[in-house]
Structures are given as C-alpha cells and as structure tokens.
N, C-alpha and C. Protein backbone atom coordinates (compact mmCIF):
# COMPACT_ATOMS: atom_id res chain seq x y z
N UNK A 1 34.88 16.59 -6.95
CA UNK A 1 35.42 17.80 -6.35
C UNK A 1 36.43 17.39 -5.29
N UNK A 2 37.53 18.21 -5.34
CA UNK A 2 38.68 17.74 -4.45
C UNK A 2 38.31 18.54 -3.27
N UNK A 3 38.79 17.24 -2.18
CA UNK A 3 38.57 17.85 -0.88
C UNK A 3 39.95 17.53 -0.24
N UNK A 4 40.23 18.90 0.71
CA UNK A 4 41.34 19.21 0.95
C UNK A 4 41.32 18.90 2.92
N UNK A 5 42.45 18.16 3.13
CA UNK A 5 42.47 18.02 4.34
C UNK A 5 43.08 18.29 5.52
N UNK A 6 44.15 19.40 4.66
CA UNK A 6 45.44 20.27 5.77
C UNK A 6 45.84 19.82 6.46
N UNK A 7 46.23 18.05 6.11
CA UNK A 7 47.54 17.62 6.45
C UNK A 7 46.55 16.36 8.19
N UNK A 8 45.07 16.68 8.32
CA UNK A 8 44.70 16.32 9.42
C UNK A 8 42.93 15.96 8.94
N UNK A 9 42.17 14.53 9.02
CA UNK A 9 40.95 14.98 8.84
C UNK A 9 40.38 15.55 10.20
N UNK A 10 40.56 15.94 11.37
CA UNK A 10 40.36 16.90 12.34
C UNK A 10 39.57 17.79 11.89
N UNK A 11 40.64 18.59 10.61
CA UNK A 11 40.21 19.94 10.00
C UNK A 11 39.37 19.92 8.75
N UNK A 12 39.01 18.67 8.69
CA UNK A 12 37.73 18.54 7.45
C UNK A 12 36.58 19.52 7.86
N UNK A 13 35.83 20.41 7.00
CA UNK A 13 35.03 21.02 7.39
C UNK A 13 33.82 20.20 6.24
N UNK A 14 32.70 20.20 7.13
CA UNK A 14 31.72 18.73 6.49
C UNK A 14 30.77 19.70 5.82
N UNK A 15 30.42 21.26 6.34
CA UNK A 15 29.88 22.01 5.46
C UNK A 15 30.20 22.06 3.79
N UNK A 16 31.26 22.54 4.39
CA UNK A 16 32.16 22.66 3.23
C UNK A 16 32.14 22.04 1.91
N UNK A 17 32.14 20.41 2.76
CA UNK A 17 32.45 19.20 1.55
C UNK A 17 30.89 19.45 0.74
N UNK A 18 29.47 19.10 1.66
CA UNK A 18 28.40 19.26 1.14
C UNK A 18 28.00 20.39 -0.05
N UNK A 19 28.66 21.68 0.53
CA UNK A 19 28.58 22.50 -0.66
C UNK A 19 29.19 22.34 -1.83
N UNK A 20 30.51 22.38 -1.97
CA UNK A 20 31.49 21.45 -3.26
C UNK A 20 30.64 20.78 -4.11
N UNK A 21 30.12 19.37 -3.18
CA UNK A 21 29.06 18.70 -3.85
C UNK A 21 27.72 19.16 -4.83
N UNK A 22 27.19 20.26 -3.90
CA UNK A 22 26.40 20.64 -4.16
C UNK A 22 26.54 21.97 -5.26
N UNK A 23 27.40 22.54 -5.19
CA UNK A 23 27.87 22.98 -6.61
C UNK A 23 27.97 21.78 -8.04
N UNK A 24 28.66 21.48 -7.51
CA UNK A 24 29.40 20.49 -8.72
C UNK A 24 27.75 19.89 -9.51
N UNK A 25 26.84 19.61 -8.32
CA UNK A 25 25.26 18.88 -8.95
C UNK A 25 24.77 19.98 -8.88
N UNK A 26 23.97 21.29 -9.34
CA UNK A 26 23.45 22.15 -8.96
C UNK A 26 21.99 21.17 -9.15
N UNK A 27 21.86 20.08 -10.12
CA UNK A 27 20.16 19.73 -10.24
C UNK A 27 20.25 18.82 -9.22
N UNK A 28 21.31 18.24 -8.42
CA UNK A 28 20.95 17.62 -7.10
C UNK A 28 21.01 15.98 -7.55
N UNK A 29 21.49 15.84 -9.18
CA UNK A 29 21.55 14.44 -9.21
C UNK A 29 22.40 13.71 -8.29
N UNK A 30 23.28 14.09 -7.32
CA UNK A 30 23.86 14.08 -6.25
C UNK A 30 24.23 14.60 -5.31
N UNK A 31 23.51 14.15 -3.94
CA UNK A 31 23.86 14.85 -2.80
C UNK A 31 24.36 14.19 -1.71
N UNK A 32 25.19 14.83 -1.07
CA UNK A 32 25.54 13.90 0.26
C UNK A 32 24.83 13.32 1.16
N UNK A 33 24.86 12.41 1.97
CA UNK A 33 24.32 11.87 2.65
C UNK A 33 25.10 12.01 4.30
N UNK A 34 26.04 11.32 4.36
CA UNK A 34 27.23 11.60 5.22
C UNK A 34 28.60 11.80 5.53
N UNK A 35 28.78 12.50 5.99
CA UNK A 35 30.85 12.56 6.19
C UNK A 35 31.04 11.95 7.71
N UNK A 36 31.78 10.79 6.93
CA UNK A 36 32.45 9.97 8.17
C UNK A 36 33.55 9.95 7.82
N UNK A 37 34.50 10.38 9.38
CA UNK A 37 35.97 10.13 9.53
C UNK A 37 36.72 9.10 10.39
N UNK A 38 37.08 8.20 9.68
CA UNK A 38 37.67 7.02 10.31
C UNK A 38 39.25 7.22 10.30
N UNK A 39 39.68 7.03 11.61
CA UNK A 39 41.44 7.32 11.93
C UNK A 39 41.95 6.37 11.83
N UNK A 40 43.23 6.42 11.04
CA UNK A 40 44.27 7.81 11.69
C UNK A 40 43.77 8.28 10.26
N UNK A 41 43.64 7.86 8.77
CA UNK A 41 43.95 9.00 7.66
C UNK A 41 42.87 8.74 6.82
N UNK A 42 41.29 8.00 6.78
CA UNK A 42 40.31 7.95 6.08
C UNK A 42 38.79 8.92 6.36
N UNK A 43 39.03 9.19 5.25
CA UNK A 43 37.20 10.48 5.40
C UNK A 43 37.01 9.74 3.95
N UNK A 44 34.96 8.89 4.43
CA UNK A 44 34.23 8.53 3.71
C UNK A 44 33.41 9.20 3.36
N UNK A 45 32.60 9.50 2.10
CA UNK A 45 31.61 10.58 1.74
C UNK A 45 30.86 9.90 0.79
N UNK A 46 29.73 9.46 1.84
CA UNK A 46 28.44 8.92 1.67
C UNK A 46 27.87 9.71 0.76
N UNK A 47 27.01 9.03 -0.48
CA UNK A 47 26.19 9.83 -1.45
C UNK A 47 25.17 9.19 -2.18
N UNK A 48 23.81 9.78 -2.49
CA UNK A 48 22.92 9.36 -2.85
C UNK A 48 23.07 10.08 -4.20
N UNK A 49 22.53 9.08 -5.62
CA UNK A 49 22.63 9.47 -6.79
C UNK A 49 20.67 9.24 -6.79
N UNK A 50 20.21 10.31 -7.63
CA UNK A 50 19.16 10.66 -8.21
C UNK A 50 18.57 10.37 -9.34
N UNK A 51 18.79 9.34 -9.43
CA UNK A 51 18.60 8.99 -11.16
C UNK A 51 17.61 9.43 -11.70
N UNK A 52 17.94 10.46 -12.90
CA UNK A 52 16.27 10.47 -13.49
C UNK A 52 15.51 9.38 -13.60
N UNK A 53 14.08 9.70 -13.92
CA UNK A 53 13.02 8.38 -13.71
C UNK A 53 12.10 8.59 -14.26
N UNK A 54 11.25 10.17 -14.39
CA UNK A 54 10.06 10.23 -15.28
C UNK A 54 10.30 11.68 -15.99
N UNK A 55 9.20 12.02 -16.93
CA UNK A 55 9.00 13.27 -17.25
C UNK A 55 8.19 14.26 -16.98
N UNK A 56 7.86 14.99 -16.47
CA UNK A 56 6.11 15.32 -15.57
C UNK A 56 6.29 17.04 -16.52
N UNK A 57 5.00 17.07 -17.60
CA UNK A 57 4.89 18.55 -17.65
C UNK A 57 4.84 19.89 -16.79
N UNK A 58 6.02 20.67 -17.39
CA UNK A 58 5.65 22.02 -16.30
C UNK A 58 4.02 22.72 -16.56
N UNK A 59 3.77 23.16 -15.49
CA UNK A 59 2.23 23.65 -15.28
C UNK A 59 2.51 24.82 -16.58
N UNK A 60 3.83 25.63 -16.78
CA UNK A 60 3.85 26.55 -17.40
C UNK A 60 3.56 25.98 -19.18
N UNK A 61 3.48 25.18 -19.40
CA UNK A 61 3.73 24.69 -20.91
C UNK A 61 4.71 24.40 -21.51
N UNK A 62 6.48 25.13 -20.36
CA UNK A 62 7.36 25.13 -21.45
C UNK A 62 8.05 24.25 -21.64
N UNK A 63 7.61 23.02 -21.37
CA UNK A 63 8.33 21.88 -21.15
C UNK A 63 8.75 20.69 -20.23
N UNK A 64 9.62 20.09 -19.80
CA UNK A 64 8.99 19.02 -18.38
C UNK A 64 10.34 19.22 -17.23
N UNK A 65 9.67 18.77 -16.38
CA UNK A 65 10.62 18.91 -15.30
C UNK A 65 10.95 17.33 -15.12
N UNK A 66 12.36 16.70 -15.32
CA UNK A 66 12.78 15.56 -14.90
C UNK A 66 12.70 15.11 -13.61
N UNK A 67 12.57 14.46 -13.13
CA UNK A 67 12.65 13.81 -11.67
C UNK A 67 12.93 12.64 -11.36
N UNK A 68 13.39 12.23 -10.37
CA UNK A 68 13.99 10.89 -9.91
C UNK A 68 12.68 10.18 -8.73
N UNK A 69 12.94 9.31 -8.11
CA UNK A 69 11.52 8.65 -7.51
C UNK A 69 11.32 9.43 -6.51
N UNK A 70 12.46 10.04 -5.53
CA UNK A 70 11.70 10.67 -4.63
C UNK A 70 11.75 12.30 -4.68
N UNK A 71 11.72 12.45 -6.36
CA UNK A 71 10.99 14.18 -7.23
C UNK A 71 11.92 14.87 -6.37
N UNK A 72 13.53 14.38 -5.87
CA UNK A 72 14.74 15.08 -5.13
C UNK A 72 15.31 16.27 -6.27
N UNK A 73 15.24 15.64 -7.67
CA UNK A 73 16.21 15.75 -8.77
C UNK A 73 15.37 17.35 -9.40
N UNK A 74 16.13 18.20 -9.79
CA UNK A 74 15.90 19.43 -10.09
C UNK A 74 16.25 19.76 -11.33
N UNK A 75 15.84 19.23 -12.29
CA UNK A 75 16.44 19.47 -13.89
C UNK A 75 14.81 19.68 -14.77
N UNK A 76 15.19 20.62 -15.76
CA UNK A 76 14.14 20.59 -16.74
C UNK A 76 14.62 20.69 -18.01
N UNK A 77 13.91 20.30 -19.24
CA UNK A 77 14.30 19.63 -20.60
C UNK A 77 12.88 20.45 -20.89
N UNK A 78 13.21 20.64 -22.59
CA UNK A 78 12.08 20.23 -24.00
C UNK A 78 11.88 19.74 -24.48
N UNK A 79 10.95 19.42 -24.50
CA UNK A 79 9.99 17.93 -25.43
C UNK A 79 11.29 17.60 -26.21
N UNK A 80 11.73 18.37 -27.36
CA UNK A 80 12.74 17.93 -28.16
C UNK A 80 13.58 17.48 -27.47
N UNK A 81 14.26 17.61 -26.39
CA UNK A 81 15.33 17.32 -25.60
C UNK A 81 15.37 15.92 -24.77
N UNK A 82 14.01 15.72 -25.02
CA UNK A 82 13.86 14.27 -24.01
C UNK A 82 13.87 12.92 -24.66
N UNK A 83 14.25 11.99 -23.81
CA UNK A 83 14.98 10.61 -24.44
C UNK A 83 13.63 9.83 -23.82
N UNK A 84 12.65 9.83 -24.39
CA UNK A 84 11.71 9.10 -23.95
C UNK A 84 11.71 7.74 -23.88
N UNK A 85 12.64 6.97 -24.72
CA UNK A 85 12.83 5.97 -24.10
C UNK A 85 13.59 5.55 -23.23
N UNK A 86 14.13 6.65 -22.00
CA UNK A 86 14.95 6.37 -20.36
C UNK A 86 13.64 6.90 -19.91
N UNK A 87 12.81 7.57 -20.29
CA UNK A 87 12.07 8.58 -18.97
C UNK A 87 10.61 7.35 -19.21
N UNK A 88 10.15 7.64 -17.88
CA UNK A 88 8.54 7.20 -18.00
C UNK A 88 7.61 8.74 -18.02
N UNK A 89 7.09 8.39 -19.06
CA UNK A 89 6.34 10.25 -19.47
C UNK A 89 5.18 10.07 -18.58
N UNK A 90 4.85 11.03 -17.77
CA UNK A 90 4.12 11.36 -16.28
C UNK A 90 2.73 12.06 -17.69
N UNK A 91 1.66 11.57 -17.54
CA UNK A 91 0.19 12.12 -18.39
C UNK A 91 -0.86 12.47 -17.48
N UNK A 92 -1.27 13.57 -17.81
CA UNK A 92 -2.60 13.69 -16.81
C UNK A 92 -1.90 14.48 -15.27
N UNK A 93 -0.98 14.90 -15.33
CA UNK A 93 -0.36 15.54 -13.97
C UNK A 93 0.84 16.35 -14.76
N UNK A 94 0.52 17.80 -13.65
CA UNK A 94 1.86 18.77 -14.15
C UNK A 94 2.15 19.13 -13.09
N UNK A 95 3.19 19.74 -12.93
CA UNK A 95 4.42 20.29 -12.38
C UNK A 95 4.38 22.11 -11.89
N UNK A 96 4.38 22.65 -10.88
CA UNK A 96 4.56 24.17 -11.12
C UNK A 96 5.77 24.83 -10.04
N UNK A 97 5.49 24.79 -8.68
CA UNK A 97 6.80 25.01 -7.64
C UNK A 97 6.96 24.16 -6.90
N UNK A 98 5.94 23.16 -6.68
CA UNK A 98 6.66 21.64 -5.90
C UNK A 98 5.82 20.37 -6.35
N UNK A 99 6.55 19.55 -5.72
CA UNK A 99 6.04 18.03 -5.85
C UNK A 99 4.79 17.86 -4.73
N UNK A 100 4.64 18.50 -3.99
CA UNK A 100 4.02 18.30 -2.56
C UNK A 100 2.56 18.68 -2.97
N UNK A 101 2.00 17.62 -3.76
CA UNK A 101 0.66 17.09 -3.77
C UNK A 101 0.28 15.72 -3.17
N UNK A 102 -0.80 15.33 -3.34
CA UNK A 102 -1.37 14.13 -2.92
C UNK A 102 -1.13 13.31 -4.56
N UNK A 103 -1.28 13.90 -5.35
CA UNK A 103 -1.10 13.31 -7.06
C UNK A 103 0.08 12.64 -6.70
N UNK A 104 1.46 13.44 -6.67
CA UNK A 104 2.80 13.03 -6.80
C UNK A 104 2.81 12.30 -5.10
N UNK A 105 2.27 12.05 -4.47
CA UNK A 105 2.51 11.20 -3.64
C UNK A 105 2.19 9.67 -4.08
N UNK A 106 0.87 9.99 -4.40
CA UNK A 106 0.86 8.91 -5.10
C UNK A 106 1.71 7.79 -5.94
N UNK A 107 2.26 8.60 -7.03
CA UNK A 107 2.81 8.30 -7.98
C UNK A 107 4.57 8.04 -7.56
N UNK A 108 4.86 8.46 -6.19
CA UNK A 108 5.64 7.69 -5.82
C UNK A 108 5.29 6.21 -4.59
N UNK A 109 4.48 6.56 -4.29
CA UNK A 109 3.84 4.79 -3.95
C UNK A 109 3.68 3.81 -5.39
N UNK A 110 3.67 3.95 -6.20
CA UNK A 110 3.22 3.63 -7.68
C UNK A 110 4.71 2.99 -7.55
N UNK A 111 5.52 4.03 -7.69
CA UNK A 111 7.49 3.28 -8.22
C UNK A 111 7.63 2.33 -6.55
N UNK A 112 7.46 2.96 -5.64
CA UNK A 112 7.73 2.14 -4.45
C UNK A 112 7.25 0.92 -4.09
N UNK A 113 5.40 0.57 -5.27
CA UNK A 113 5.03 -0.67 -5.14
C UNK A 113 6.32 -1.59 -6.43
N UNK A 114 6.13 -1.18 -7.24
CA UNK A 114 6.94 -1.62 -8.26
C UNK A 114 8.08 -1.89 -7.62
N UNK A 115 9.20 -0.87 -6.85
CA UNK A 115 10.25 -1.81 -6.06
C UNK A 115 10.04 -2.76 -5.00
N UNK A 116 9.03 -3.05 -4.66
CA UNK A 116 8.88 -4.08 -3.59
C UNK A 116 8.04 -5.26 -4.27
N UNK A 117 7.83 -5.20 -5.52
CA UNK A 117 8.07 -6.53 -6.32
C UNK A 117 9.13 -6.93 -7.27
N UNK A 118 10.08 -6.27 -6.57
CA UNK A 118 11.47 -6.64 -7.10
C UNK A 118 11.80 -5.93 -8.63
N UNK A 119 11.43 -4.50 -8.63
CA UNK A 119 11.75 -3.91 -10.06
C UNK A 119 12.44 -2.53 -9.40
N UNK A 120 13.75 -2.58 -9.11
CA UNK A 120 14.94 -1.37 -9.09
C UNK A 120 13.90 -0.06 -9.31
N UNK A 121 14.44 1.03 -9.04
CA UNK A 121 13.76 2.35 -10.01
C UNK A 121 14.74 2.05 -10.85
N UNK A 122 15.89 2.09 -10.95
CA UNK A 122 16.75 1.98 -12.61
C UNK A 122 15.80 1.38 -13.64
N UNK A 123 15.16 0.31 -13.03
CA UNK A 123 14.25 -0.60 -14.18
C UNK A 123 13.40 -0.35 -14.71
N UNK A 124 12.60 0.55 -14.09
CA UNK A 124 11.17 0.81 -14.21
C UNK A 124 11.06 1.96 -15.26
N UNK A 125 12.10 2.75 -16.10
CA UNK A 125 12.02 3.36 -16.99
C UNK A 125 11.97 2.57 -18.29
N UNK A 126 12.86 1.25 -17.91
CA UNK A 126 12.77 0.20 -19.18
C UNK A 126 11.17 -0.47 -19.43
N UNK A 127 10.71 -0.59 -18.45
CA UNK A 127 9.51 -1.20 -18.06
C UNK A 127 8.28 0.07 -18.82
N UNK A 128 7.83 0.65 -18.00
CA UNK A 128 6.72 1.15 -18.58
C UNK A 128 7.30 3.05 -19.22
N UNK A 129 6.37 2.60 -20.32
CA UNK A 129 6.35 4.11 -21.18
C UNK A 129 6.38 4.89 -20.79
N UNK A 130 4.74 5.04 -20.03
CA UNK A 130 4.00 6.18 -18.95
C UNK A 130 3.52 5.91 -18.02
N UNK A 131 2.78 6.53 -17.55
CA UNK A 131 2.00 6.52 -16.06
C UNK A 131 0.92 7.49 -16.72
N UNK A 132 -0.38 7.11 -16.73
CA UNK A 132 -1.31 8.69 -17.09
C UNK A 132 -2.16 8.08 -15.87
N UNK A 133 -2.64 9.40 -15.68
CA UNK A 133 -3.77 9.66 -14.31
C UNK A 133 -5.14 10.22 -15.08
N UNK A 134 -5.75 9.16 -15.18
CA UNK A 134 -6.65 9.65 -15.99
C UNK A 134 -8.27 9.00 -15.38
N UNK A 135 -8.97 10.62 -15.09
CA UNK A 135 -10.11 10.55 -13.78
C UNK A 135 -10.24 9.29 -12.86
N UNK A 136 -11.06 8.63 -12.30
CA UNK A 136 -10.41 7.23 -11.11
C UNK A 136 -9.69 6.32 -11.32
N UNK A 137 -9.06 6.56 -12.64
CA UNK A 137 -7.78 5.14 -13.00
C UNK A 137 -6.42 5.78 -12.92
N UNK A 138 -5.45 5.22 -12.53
CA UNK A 138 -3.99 5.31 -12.96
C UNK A 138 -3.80 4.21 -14.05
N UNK A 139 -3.26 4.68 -15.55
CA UNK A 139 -2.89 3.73 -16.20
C UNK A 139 -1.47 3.49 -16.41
N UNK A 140 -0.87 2.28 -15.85
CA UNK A 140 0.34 2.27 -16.11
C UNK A 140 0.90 1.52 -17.77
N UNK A 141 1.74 2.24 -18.18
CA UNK A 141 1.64 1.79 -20.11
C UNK A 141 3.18 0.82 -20.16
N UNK A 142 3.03 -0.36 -20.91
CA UNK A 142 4.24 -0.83 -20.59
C UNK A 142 5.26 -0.35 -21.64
N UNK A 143 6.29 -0.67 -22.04
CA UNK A 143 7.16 -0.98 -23.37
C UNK A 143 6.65 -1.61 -24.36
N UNK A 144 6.13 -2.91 -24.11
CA UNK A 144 5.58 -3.66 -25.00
C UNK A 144 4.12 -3.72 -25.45
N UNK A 145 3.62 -2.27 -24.79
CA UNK A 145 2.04 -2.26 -25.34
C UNK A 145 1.07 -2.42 -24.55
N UNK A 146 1.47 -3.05 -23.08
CA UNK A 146 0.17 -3.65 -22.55
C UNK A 146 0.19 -2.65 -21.56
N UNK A 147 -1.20 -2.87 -20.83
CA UNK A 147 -1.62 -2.01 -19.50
C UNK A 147 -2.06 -2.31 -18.66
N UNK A 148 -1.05 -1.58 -17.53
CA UNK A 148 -1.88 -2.41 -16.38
C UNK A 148 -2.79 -0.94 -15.47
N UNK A 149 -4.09 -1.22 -15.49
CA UNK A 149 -4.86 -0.48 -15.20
C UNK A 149 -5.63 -0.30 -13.59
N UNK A 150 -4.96 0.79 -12.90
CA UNK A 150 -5.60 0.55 -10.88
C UNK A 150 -6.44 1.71 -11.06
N UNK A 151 -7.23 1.18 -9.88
CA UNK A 151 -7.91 2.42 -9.61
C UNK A 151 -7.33 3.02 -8.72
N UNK A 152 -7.65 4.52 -9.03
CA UNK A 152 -6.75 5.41 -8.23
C UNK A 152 -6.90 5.82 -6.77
N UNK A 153 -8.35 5.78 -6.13
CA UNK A 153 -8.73 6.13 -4.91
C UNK A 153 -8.90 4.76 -4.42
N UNK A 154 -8.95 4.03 -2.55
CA UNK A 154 -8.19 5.06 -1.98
C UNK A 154 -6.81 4.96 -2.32
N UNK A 155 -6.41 6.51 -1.98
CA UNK A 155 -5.06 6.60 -1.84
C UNK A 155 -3.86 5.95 -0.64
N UNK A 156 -5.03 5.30 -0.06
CA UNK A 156 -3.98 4.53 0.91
C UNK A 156 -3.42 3.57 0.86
N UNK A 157 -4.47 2.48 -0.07
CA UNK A 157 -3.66 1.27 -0.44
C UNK A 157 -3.23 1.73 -1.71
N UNK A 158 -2.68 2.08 -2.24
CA UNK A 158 -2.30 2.47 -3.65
C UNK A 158 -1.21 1.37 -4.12
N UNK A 159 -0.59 1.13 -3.23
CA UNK A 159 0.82 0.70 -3.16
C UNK A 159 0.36 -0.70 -3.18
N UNK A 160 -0.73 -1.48 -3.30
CA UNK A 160 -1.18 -2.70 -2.18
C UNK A 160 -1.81 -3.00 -4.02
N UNK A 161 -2.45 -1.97 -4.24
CA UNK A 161 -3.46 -2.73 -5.84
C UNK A 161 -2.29 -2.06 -7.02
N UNK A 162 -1.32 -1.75 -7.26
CA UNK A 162 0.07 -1.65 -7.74
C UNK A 162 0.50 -3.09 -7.95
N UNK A 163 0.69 -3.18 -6.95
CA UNK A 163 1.64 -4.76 -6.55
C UNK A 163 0.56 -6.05 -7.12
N UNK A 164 -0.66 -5.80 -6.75
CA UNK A 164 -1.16 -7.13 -7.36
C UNK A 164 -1.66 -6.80 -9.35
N UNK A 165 -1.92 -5.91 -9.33
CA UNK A 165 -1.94 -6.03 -10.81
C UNK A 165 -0.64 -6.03 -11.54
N UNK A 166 0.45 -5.77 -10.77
CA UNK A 166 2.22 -6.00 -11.28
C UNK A 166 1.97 -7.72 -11.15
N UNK A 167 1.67 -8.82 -10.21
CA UNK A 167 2.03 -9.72 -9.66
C UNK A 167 0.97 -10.63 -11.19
N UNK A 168 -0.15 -10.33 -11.23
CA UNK A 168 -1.11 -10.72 -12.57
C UNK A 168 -0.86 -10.66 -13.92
N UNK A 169 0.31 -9.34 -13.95
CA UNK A 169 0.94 -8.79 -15.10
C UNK A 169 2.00 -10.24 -15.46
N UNK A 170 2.72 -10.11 -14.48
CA UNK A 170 3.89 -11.70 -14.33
C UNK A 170 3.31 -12.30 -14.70
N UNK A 171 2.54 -13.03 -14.19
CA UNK A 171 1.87 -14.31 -14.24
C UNK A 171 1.42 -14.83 -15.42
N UNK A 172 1.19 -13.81 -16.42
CA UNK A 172 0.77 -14.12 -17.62
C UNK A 172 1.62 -13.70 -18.60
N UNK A 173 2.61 -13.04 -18.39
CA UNK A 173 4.37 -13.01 -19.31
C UNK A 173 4.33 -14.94 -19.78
C-alpha cells in the first residue's frame, strides 16, 4: 500500500499507515509493528508477518481456523481447502471466539519449546503432522511417522519436557 508523504515525512500520519496495512491484511497475516522517521527523507515501516502454522477445528464444525504461533493470524479454510502438508493439524482442541485458554497456551509453549531447540516456526510445519491433546498426553506426530509423546500437566514446565523429548528425538535420528 502506497504511502503518501506531502512532500515532508513531518506529515506522515502513523495511524493512517497502520490502517492501509491493516486493510490490505484484513486476516492480519501482517501487521505493523513500527513507524520510524529518519531525516532528512526516510520513513521505515517495521512489520511482523504471521505465518500460518497449524489448523485448529472451529468449535462450530464448519471447518478450521488457521493460525500462526502466536494464534495473531485471523483466517479460516475447509477441510477441502487445507494444504495439510504446510499446516500442523491441531487434534483434540477447537476453536470458538478466542485463543485465550490454558489449552492454546499451552500449545504455544509446545512451538516456543521447539524454537529454542533451534526449529524456526517456518520449520515446524515441515516437521510434525499434528499435535493431538489427547487426556494427560500431548502427542506430537512427526512427518516421518514417529512420536514424540509429553505429558501434558504441569502446565508450567511444558516448555522444559518439549525440549527434552525434542533433544532424545535428535539423538536417535
């Protein structure tokens, strides 16, 4: 989206730019972050991209709501419509007006242990199938068949028994 600067960035209006943006993404796969103006004639426009990342059923049945790791991303698809091999299919957890459970908290400590043993979120769709939550286990399903299996409570180290059954997973590649 072109942004217009009337000859001065002075007269940049930073609302402005954010909305543009935010038209142009209505699902939010991109949003601004910051407008910085560096003189005499540069305006930078900081932006965070959303990459899809999983598939999580809507509570309604009619299909899934896409999401990126931190469930920013606002898009929904039909089963038919989905490329299951980019998405990691979310099992055992649905979707209805927000992310703001203790489930989906979880399940982003889950991608956040996985990036702090050095696996991108870009990666981690190549990496495992699914994720199912299934009664005290999280099973994570890979590409190639195998599983790596945590228990799900507590929810505090989640991120801590992630990382070592990722680190056991290696070890035996």
């Amino acid at each position: 989206c072109a942004i217009e600067t009337n000859g001065s960035i002075l007269n940049l209006n930073e609302n402005e730019i954010r909305e543009r943006v935010a038209a142009a993404y209505p699902d939010r796969l991109i949003t601004v972050i910051d407008v910085v103006r560096e003189f005499p004639d540069t305006v930078k426009v900081y932006v965070e991209e959303h990459a899809p990342m999983c598939a999580v059923p809507l509570r309604d049945g009619t299909g899934y709501a896409i999401a990126d790791r931190d469930f920013a991303l606002d898009r929904k698809a039909r089963e038919a419509d989905l490329d299951k091999n980019s998405l990691i299919m979310i099992i055992g957890l649905t979707v209805g007006n927000s992310y703001d459970t203790a489930d989906f908290a979880t399940l982003r400590n889950v991608f956040l242990a996985l990036e702090g043993e050095g696996m991108p979120a870009a990666a981690q769709p190549r990496f495992l199938a699914s994720i199912a939550f299934e009664g005290d286990k999280i099973k994570l399903n890979t590409r190639t068949g195998d599983t790596l299996t945590i228990d799900r409570s507590p929810a505090e180290n989640i991120g801590d028994r992630v990382s070592a059954a990722y680190r056991e997973y290696a070890a035996n590649l």
